[in-house]
N, C-alpha and C. Protein backbone atom coordinates (compact mmCIF):
# COMPACT_ATOMS: atom_id res chain seq x y z
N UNK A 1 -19.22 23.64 10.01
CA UNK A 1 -18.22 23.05 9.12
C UNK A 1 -18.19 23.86 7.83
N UNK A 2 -17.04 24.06 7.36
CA UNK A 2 -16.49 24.96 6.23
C UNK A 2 -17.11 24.01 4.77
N UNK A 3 -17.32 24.60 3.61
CA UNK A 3 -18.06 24.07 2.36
C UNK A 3 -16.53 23.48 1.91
N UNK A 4 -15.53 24.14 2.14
CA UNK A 4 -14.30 23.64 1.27
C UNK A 4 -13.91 22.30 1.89
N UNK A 5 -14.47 21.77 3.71
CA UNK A 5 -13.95 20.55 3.92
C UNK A 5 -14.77 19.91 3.43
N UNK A 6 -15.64 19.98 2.50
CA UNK A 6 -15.86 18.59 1.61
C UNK A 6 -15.19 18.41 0.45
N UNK A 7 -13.92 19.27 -0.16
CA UNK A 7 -13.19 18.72 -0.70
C UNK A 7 -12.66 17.47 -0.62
N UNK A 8 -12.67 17.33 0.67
CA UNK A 8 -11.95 15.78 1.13
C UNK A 8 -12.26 14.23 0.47
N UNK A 9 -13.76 14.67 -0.23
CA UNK A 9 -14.46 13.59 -0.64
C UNK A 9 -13.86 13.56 -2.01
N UNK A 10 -13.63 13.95 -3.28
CA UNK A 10 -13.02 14.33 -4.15
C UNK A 10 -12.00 13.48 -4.86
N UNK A 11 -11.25 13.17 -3.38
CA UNK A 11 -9.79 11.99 -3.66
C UNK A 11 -10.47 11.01 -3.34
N UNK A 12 -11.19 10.50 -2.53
CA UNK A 12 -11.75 9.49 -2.28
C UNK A 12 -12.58 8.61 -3.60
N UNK A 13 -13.67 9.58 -3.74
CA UNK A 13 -14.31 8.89 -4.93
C UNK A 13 -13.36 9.18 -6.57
N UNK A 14 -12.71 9.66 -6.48
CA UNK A 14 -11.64 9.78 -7.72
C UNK A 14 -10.69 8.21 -7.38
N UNK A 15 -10.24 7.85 -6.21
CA UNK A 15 -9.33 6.87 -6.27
C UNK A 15 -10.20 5.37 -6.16
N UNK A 16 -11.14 5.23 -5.47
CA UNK A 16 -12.05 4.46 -5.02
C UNK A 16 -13.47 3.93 -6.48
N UNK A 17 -14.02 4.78 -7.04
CA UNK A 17 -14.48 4.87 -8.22
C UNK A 17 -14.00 4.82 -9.26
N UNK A 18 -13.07 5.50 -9.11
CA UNK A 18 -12.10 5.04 -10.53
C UNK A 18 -11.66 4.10 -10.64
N UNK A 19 -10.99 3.07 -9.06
CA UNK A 19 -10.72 2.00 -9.64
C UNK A 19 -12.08 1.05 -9.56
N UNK A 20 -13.10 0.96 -9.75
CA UNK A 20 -14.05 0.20 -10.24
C UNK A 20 -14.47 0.42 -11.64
N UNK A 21 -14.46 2.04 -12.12
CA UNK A 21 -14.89 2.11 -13.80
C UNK A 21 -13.70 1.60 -14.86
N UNK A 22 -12.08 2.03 -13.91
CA UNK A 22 -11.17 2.10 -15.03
C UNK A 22 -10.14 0.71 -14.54
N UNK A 23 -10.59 -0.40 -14.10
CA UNK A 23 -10.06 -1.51 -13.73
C UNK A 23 -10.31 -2.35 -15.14
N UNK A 24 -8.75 -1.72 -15.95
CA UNK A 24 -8.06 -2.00 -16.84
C UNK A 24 -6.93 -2.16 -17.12
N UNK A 25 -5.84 -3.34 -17.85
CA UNK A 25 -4.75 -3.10 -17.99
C UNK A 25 -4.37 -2.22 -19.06
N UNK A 26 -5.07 -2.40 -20.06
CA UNK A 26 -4.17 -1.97 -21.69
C UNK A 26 -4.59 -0.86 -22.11
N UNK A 27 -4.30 0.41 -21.49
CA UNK A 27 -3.81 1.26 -22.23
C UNK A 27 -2.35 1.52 -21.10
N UNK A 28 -1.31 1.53 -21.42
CA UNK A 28 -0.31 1.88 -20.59
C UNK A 28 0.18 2.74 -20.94
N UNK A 29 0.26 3.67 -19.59
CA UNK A 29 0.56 5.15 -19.27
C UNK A 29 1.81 4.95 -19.09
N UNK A 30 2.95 6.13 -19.35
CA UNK A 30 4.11 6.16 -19.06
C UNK A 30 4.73 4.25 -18.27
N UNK A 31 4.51 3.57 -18.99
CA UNK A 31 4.89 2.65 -18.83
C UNK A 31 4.37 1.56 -17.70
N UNK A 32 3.01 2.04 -17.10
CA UNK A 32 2.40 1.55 -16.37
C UNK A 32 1.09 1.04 -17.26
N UNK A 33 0.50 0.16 -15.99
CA UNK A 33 -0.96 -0.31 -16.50
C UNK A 33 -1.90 0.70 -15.89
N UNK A 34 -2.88 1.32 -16.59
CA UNK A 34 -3.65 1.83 -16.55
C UNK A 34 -4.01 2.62 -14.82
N UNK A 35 -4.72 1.15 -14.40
CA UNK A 35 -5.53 1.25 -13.01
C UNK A 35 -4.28 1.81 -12.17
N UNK A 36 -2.76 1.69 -12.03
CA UNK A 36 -2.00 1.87 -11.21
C UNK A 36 -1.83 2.98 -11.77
N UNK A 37 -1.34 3.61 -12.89
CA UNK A 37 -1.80 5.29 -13.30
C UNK A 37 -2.15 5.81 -13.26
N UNK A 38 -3.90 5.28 -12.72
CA UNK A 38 -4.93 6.07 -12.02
C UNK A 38 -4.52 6.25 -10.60
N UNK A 39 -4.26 5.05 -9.68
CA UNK A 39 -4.02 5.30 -8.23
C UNK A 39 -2.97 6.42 -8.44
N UNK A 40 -1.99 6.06 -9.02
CA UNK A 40 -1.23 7.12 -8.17
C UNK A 40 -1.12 8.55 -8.88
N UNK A 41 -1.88 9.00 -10.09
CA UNK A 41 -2.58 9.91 -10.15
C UNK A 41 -2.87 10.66 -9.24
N UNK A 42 -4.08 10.07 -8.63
CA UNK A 42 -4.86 10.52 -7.16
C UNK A 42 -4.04 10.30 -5.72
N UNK A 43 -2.99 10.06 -5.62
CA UNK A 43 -2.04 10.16 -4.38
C UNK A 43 -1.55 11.61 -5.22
N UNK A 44 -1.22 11.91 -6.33
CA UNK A 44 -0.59 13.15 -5.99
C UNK A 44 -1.93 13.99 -6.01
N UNK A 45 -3.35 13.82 -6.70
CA UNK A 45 -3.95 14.96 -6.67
C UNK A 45 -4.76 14.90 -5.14
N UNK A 46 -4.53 14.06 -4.60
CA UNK A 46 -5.39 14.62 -3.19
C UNK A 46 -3.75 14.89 -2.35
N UNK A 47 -2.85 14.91 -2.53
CA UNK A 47 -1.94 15.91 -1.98
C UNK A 47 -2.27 17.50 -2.32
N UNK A 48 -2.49 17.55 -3.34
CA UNK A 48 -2.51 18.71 -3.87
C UNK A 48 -4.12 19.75 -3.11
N UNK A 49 -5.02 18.37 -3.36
CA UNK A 49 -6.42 19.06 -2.85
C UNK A 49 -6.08 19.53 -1.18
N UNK A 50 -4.97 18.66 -0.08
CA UNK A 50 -4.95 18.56 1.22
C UNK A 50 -4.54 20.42 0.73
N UNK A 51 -3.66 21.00 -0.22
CA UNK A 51 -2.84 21.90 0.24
C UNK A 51 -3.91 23.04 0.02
N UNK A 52 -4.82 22.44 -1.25
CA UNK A 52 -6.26 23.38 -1.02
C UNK A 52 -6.45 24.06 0.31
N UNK A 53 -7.23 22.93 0.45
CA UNK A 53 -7.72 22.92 2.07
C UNK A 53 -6.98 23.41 3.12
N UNK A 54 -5.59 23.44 3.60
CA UNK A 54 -4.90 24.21 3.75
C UNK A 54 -4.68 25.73 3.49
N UNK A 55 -4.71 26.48 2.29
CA UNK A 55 -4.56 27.59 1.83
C UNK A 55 -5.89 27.86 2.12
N UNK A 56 -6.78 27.89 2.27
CA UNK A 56 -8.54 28.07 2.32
C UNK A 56 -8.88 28.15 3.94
N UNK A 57 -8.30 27.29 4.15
CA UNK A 57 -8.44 28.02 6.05
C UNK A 57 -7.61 28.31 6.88
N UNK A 58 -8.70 29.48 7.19
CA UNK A 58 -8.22 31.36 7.90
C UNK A 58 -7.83 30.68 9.26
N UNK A 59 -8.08 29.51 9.69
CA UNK A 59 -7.27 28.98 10.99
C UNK A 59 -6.30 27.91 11.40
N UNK A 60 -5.44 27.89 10.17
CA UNK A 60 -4.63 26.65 9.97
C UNK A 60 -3.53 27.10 11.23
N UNK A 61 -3.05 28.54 11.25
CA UNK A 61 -1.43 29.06 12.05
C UNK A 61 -2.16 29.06 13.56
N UNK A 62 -3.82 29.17 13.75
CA UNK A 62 -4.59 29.34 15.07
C UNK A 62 -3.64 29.01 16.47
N UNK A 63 -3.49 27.02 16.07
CA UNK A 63 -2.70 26.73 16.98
C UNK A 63 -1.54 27.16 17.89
N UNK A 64 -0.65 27.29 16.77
CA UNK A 64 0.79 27.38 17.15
C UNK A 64 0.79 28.91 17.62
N UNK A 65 0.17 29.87 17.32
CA UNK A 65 0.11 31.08 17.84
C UNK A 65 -0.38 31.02 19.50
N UNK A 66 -1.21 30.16 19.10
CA UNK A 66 -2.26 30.24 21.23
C UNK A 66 -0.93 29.77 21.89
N UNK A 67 0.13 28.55 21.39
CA UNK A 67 1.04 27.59 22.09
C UNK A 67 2.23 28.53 22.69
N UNK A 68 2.01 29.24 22.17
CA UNK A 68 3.47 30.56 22.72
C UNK A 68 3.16 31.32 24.04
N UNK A 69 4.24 30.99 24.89
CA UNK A 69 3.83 31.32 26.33
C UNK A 69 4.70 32.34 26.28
């Protein structure tokens, strides 16, 4: 197993931990409460980490190349 697929853990304890330290309403972010600023924070940054992980492995195209008859 590759060191970069433990990126995966990253979004997890960022969305999961955070909402236990920062399970708060009042500071509001762009017009949200806090804790929901955080979630969806981390929906876009573990999109971003998936594309990591993506760009980082040398066998993402592997498939679709073998599938060509």
């Amino acid at each position: 197993m590759r060191n970069y697929y433990w990126l995966v853990i990253i979004p997890f304890i960022g969305m999961l931990g955070g909402a236990v330290v920062f399970n708060q309403v009042t500071p509001y972010v762009l017009g949200l409460p806090f804790l929901l600023f955080w979630i969806l924070l981390w929906i876009v940054l573990s999109s971003l980490t998936m594309l990591v992980i993506y760009q980082l492995d040398k066998s993402n195209g592997l498939l679709d190349k073998e599938g060509d008859d």
